[in-house]
PDB file of N, CA and C in Angstrom:
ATOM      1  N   UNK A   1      -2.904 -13.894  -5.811  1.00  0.00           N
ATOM      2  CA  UNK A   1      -3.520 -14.378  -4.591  1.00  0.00           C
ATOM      3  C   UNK A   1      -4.676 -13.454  -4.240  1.00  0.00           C
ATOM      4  N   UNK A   2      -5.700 -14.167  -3.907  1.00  0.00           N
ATOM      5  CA  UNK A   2      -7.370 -13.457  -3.705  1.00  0.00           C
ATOM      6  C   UNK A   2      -7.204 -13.124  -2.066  1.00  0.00           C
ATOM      7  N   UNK A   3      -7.698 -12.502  -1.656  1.00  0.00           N
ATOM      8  CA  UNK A   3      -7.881 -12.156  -0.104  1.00  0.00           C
ATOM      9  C   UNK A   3      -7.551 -13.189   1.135  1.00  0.00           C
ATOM     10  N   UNK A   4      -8.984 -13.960   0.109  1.00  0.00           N
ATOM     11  CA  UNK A   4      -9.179 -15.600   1.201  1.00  0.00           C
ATOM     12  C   UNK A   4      -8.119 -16.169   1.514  1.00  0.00           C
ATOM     13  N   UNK A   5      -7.535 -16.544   0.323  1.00  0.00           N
ATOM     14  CA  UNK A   5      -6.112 -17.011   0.260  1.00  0.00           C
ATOM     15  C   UNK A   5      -4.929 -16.304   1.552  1.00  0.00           C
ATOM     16  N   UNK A   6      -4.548 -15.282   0.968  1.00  0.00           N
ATOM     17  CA  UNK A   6      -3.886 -14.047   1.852  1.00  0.00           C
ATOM     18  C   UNK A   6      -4.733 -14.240   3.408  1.00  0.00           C
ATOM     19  N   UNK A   7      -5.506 -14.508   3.957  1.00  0.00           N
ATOM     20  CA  UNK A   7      -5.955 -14.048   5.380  1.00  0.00           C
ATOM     21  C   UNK A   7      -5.739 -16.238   5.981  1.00  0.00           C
ATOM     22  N   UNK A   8      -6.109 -16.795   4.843  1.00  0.00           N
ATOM     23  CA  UNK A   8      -5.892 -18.272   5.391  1.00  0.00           C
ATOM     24  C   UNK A   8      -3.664 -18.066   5.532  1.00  0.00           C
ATOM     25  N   UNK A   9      -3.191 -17.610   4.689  1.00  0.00           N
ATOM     26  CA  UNK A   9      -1.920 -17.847   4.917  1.00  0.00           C
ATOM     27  C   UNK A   9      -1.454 -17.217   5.852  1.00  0.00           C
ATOM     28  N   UNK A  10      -2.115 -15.605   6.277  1.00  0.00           N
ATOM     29  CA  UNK A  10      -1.545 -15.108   7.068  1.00  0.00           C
ATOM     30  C   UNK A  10      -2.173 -15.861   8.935  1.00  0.00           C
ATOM     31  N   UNK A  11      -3.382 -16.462   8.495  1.00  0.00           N
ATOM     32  CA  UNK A  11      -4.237 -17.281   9.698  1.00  0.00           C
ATOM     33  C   UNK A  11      -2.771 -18.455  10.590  1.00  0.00           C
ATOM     34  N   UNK A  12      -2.450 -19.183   9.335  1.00  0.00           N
ATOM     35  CA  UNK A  12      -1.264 -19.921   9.572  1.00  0.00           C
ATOM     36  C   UNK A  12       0.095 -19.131   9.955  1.00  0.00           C
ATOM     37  N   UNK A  13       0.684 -18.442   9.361  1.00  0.00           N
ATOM     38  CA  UNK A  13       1.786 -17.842   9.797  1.00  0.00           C
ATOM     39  C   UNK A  13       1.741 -17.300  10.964  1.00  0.00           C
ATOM     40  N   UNK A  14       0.962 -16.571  11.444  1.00  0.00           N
ATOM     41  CA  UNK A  14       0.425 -15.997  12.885  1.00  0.00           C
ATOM     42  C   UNK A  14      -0.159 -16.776  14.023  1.00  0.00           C
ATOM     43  N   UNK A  15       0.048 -17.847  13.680  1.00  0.00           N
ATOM     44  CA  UNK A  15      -0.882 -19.117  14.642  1.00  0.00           C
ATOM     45  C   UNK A  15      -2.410 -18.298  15.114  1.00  0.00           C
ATOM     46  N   UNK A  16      -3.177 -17.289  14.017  1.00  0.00           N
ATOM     47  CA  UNK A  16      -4.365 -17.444  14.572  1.00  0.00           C
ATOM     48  C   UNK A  16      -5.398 -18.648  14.771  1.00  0.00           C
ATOM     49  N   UNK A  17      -6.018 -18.618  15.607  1.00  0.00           N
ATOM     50  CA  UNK A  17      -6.983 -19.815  15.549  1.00  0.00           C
ATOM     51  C   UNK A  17      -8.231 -19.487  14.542  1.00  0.00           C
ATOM     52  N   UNK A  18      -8.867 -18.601  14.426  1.00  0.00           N
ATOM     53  CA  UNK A  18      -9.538 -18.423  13.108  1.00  0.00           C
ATOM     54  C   UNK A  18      -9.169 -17.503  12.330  1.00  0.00           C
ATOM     55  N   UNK A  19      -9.803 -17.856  10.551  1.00  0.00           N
ATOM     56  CA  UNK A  19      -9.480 -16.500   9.763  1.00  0.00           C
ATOM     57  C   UNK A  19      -9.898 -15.648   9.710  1.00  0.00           C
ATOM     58  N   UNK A  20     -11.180 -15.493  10.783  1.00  0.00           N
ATOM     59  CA  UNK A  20     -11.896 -14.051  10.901  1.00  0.00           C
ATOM     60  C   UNK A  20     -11.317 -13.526  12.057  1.00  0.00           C
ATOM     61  N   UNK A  21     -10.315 -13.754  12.919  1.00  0.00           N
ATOM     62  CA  UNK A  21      -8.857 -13.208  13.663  1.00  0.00           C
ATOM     63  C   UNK A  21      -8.114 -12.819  13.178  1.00  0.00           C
ATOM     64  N   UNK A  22      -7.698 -13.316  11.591  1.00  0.00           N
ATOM     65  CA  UNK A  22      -6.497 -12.636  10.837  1.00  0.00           C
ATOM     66  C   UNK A  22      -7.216 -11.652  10.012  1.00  0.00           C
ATOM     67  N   UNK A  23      -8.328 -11.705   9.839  1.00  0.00           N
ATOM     68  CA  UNK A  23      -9.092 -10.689   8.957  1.00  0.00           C
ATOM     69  C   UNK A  23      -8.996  -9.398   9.612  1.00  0.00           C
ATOM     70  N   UNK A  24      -9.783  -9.992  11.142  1.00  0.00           N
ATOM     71  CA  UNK A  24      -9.347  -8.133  11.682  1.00  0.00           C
ATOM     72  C   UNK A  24      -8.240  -7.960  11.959  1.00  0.00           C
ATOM     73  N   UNK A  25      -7.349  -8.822  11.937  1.00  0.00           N
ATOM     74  CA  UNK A  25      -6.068  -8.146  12.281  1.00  0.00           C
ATOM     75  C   UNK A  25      -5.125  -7.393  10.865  1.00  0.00           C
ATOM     76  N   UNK A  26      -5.525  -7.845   9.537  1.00  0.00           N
ATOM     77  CA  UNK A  26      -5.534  -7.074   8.559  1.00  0.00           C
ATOM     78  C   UNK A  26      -5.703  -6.172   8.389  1.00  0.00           C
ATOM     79  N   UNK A  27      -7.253  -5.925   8.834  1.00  0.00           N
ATOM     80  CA  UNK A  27      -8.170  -4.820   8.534  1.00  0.00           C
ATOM     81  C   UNK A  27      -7.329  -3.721   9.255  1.00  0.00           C
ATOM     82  N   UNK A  28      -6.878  -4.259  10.371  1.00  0.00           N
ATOM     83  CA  UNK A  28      -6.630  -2.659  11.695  1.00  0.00           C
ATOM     84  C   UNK A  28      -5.039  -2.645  11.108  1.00  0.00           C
ATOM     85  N   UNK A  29      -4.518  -3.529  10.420  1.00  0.00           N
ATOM     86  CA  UNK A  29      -3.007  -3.056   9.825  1.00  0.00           C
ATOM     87  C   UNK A  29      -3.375  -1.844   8.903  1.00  0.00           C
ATOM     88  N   UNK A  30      -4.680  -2.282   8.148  1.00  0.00           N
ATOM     89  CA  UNK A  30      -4.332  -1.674   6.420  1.00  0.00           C
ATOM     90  C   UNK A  30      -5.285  -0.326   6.991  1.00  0.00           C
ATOM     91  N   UNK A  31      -5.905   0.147   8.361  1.00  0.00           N
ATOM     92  CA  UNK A  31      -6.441   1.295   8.909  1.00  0.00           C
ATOM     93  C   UNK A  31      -5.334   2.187   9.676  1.00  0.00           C
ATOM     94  N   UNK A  32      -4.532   1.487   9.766  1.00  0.00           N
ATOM     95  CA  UNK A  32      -3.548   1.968  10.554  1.00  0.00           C
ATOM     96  C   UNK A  32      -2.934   2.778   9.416  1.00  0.00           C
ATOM     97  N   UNK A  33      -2.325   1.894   9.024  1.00  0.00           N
ATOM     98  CA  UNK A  33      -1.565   2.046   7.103  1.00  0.00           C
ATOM     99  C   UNK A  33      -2.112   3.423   6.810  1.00  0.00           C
ATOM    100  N   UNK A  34      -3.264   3.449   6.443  1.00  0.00           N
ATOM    101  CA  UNK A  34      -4.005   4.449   5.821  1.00  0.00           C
ATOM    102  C   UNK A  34      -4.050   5.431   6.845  1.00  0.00           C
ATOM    103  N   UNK A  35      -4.495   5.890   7.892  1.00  0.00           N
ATOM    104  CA  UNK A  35      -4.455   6.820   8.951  1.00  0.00           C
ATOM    105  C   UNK A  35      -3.493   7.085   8.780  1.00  0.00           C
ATOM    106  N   UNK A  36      -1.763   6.649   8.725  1.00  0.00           N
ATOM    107  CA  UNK A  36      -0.715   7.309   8.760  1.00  0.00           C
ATOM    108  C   UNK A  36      -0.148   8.001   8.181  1.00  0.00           C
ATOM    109  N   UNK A  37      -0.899   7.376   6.680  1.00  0.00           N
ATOM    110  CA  UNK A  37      -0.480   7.936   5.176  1.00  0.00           C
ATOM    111  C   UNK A  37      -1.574   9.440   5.022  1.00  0.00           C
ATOM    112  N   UNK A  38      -2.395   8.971   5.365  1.00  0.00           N
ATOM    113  CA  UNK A  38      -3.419  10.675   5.869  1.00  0.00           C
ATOM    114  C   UNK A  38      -2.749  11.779   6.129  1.00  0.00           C
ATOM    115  N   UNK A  39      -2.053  11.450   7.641  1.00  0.00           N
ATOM    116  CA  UNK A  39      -1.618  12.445   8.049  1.00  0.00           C
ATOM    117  C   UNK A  39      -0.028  12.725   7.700  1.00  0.00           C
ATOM    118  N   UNK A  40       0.195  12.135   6.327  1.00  0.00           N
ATOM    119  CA  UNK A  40       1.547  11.974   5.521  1.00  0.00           C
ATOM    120  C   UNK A  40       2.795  11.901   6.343  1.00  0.00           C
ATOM    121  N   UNK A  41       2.855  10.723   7.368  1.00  0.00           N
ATOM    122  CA  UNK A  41       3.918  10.199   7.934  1.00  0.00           C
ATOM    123  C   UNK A  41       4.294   8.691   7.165  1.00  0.00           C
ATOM    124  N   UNK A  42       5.570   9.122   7.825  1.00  0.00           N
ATOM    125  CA  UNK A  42       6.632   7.987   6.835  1.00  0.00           C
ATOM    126  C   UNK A  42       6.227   6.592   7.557  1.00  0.00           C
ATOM    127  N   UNK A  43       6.383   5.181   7.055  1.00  0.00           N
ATOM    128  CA  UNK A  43       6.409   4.057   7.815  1.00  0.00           C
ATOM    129  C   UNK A  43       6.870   2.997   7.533  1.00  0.00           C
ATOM    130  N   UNK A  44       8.503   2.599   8.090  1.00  0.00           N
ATOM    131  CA  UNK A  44       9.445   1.809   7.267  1.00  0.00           C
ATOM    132  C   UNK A  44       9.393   0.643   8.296  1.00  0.00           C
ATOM    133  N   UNK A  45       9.343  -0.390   7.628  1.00  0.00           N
ATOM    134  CA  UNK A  45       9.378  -2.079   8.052  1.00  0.00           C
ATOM    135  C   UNK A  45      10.636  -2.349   7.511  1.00  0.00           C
ATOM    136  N   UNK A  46      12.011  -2.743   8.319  1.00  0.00           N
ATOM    137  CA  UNK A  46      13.064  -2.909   8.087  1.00  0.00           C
ATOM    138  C   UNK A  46      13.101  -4.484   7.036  1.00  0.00           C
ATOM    139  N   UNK A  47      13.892  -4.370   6.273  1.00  0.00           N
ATOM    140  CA  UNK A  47      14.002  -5.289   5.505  1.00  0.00           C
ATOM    141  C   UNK A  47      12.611  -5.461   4.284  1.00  0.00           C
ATOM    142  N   UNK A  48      12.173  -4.941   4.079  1.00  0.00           N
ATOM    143  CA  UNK A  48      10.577  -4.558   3.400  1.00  0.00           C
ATOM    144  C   UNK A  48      10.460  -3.529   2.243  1.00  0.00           C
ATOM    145  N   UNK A  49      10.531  -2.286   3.314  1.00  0.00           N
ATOM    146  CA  UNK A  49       9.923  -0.989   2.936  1.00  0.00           C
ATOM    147  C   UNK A  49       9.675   0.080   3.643  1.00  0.00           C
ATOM    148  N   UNK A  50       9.290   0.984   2.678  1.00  0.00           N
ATOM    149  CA  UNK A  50       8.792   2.436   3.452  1.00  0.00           C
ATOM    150  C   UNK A  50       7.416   3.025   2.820  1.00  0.00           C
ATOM    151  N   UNK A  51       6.336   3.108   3.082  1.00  0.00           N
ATOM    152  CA  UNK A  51       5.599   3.732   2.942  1.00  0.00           C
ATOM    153  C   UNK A  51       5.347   5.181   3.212  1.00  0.00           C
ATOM    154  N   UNK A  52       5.169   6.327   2.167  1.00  0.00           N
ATOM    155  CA  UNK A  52       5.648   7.543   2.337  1.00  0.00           C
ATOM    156  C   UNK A  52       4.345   8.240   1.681  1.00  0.00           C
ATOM    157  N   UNK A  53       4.420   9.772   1.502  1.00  0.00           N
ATOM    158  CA  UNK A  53       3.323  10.169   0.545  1.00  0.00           C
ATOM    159  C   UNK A  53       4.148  11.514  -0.476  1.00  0.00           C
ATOM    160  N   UNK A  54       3.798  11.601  -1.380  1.00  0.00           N
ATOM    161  CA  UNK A  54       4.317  12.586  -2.157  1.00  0.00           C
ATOM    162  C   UNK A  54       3.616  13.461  -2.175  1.00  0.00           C
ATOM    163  N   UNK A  55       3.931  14.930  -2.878  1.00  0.00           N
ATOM    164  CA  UNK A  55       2.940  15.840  -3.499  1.00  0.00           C
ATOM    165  C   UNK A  55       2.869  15.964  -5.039  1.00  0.00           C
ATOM    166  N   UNK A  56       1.833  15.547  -5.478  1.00  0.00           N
ATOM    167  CA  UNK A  56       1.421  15.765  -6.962  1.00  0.00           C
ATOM    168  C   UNK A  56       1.224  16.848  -7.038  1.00  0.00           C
ATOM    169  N   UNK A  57       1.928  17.937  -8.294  1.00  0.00           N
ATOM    170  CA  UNK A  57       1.375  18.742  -8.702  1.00  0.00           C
ATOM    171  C   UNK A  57       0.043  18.630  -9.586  1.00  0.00           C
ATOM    172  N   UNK A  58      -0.985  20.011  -9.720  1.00  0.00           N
ATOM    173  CA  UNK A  58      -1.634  20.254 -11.150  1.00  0.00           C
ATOM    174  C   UNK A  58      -1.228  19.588 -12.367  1.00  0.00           C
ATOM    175  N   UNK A  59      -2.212  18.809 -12.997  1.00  0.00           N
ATOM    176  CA  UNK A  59      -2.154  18.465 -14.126  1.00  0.00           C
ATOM    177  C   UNK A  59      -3.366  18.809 -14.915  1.00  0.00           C
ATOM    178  N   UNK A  60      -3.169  18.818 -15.930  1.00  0.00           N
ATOM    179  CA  UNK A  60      -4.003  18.862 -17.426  1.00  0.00           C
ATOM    180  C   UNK A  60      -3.846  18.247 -18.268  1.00  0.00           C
ATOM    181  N   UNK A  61      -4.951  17.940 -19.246  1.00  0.00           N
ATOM    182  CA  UNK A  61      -4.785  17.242 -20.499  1.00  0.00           C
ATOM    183  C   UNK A  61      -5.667  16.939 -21.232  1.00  0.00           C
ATOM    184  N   UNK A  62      -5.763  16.096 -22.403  1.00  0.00           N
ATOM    185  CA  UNK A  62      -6.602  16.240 -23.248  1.00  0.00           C
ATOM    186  C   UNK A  62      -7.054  14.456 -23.783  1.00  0.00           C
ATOM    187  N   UNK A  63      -8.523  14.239 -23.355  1.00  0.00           N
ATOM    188  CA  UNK A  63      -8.997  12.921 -23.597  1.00  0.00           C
ATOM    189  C   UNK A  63      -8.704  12.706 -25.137  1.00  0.00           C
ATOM    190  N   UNK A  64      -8.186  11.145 -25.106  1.00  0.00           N
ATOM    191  CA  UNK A  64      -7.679  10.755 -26.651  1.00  0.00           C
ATOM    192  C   UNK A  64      -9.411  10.688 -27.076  1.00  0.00           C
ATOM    193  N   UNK A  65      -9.102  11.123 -28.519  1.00  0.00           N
ATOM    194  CA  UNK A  65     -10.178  10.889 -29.504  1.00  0.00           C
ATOM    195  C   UNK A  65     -11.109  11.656 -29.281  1.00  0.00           C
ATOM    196  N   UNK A  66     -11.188  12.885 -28.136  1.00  0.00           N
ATOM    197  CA  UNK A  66     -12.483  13.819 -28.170  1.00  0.00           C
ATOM    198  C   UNK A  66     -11.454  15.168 -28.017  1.00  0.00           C
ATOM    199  N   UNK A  67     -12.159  15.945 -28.224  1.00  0.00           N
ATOM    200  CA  UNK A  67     -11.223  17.632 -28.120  1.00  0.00           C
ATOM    201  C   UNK A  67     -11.643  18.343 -26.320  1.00  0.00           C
ATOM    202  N   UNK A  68     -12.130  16.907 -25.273  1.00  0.00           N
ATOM    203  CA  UNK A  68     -12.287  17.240 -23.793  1.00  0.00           C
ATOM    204  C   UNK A  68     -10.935  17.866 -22.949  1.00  0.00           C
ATOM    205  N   UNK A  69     -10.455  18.847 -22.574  1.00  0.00           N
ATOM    206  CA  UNK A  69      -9.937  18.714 -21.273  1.00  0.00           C
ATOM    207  C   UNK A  69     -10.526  18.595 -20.027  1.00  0.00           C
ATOM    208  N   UNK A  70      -9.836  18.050 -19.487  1.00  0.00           N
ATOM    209  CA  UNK A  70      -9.612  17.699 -18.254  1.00  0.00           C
ATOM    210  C   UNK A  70      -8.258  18.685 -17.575  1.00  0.00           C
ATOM    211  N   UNK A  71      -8.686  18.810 -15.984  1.00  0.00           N
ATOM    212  CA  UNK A  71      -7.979  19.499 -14.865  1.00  0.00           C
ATOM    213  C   UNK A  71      -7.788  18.381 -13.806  1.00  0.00           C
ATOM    214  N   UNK A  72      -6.805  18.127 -13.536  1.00  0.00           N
ATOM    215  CA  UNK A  72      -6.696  17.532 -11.984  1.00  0.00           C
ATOM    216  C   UNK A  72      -5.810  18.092 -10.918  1.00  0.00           C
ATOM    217  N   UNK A  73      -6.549  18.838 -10.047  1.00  0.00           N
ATOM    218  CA  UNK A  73      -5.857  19.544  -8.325  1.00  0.00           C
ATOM    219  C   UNK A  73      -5.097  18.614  -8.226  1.00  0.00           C
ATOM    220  N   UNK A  74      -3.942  19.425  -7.658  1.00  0.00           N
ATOM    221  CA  UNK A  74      -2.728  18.811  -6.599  1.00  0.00           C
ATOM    222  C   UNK A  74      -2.913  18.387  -5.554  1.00  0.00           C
ATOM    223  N   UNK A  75      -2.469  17.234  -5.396  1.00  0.00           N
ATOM    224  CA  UNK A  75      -2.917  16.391  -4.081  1.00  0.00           C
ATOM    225  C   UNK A  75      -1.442  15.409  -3.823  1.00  0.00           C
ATOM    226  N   UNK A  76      -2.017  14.906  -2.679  1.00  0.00           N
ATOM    227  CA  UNK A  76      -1.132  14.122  -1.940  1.00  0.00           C
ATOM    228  C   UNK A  76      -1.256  12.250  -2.517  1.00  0.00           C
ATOM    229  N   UNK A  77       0.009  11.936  -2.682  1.00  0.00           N
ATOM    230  CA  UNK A  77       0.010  10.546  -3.506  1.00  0.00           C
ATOM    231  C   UNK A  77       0.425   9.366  -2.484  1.00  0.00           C
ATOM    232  N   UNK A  78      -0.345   8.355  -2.086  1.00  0.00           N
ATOM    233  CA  UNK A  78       1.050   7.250  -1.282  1.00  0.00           C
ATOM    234  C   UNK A  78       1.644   7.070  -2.420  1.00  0.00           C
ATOM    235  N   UNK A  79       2.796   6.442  -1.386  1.00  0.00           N
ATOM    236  CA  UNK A  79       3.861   5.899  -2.652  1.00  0.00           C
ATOM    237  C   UNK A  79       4.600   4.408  -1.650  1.00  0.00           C
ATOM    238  N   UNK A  80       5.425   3.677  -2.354  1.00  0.00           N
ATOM    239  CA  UNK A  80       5.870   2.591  -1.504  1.00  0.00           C
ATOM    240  C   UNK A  80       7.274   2.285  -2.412  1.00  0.00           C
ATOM    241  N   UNK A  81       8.143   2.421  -1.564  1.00  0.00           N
ATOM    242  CA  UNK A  81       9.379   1.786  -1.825  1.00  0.00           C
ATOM    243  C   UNK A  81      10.256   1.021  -0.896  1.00  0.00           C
ATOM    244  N   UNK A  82      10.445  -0.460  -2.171  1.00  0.00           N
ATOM    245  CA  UNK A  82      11.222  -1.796  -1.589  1.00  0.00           C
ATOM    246  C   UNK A  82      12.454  -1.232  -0.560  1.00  0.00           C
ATOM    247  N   UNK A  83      12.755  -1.953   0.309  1.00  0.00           N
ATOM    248  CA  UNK A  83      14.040  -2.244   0.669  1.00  0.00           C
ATOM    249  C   UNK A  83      15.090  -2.014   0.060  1.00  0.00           C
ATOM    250  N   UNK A  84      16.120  -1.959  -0.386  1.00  0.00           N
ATOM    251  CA  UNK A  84      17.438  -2.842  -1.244  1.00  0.00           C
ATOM    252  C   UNK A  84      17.628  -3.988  -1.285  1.00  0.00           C
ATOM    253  N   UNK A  85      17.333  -4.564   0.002  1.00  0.00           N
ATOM    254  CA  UNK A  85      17.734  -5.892   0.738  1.00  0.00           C
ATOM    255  C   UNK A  85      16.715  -7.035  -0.254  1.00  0.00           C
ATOM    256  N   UNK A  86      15.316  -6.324  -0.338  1.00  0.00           N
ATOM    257  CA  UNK A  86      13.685  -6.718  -0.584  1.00  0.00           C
ATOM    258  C   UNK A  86      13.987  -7.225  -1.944  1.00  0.00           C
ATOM    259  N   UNK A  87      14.255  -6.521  -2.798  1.00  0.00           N
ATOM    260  CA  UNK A  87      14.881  -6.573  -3.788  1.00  0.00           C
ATOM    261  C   UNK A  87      15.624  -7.512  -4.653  1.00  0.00           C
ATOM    262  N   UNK A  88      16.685  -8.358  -3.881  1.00  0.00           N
ATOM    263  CA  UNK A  88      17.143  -9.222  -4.093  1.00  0.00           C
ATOM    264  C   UNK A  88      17.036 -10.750  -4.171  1.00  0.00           C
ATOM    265  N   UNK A  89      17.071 -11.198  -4.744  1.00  0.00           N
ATOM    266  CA  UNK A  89      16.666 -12.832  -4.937  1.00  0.00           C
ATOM    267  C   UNK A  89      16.536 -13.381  -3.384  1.00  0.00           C
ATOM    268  N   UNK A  90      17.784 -13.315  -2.589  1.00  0.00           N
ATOM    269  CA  UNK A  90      18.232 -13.663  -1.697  1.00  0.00           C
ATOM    270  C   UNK A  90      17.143 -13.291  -0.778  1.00  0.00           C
ATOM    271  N   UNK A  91      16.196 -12.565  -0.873  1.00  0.00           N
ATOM    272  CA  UNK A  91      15.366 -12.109   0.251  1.00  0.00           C
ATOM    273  C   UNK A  91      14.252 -13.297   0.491  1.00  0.00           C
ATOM    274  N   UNK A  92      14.109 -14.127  -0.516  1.00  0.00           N
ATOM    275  CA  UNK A  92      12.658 -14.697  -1.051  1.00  0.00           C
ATOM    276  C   UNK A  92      13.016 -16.479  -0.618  1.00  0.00           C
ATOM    277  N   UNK A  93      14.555 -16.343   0.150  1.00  0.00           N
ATOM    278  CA  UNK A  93      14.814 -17.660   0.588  1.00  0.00           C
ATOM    279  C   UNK A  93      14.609 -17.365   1.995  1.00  0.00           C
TER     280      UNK A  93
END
């Protein structure tokens, strides 16, 4: 599913009256989303998920087929994990 798609379905599910109403109302979810994950707080939607952030360590390594390394700093990762519930067939009825 392309965007358009996604903001016309969510236009309907939400009884917005237009899809440039569900657009910003996307937009300020997936800013929100991101602001929270910034400041690496947790954010669980019951029956869904949790959106969390990890810490990556240092890595190194070596590009296939050239004798390049590469370094990559430790940083902070989102991460997202299902429900249990989410999971199950039974969720999708």
């Amino acid at each position: 599913m392309k965007k358009p798609e996604f903001l016309r379905a969510l236009q309907q599910e939400a009884g917005y009256g237009t899809r440039t109403e569900a657009a910003i109302a996307s937009k300020a979810f997936l800013n929100v989303l991101k602001r929270l994950l910034e400041n690496e707080d947790n954010i669980s939607f019951d029956g869904f998920g949790t959106f969390s952030t990890t810490e990556v360590g240092k890595k190194s390594g070596k590009i296939p087929g050239t004798d390049k390394k590469y370094e990559k700093a430790a940083h902070v990762a989102p991460k997202f994990k299902f429900a249990a519930g989410f999971k199950k067939k039974e969720a999708f009825n």
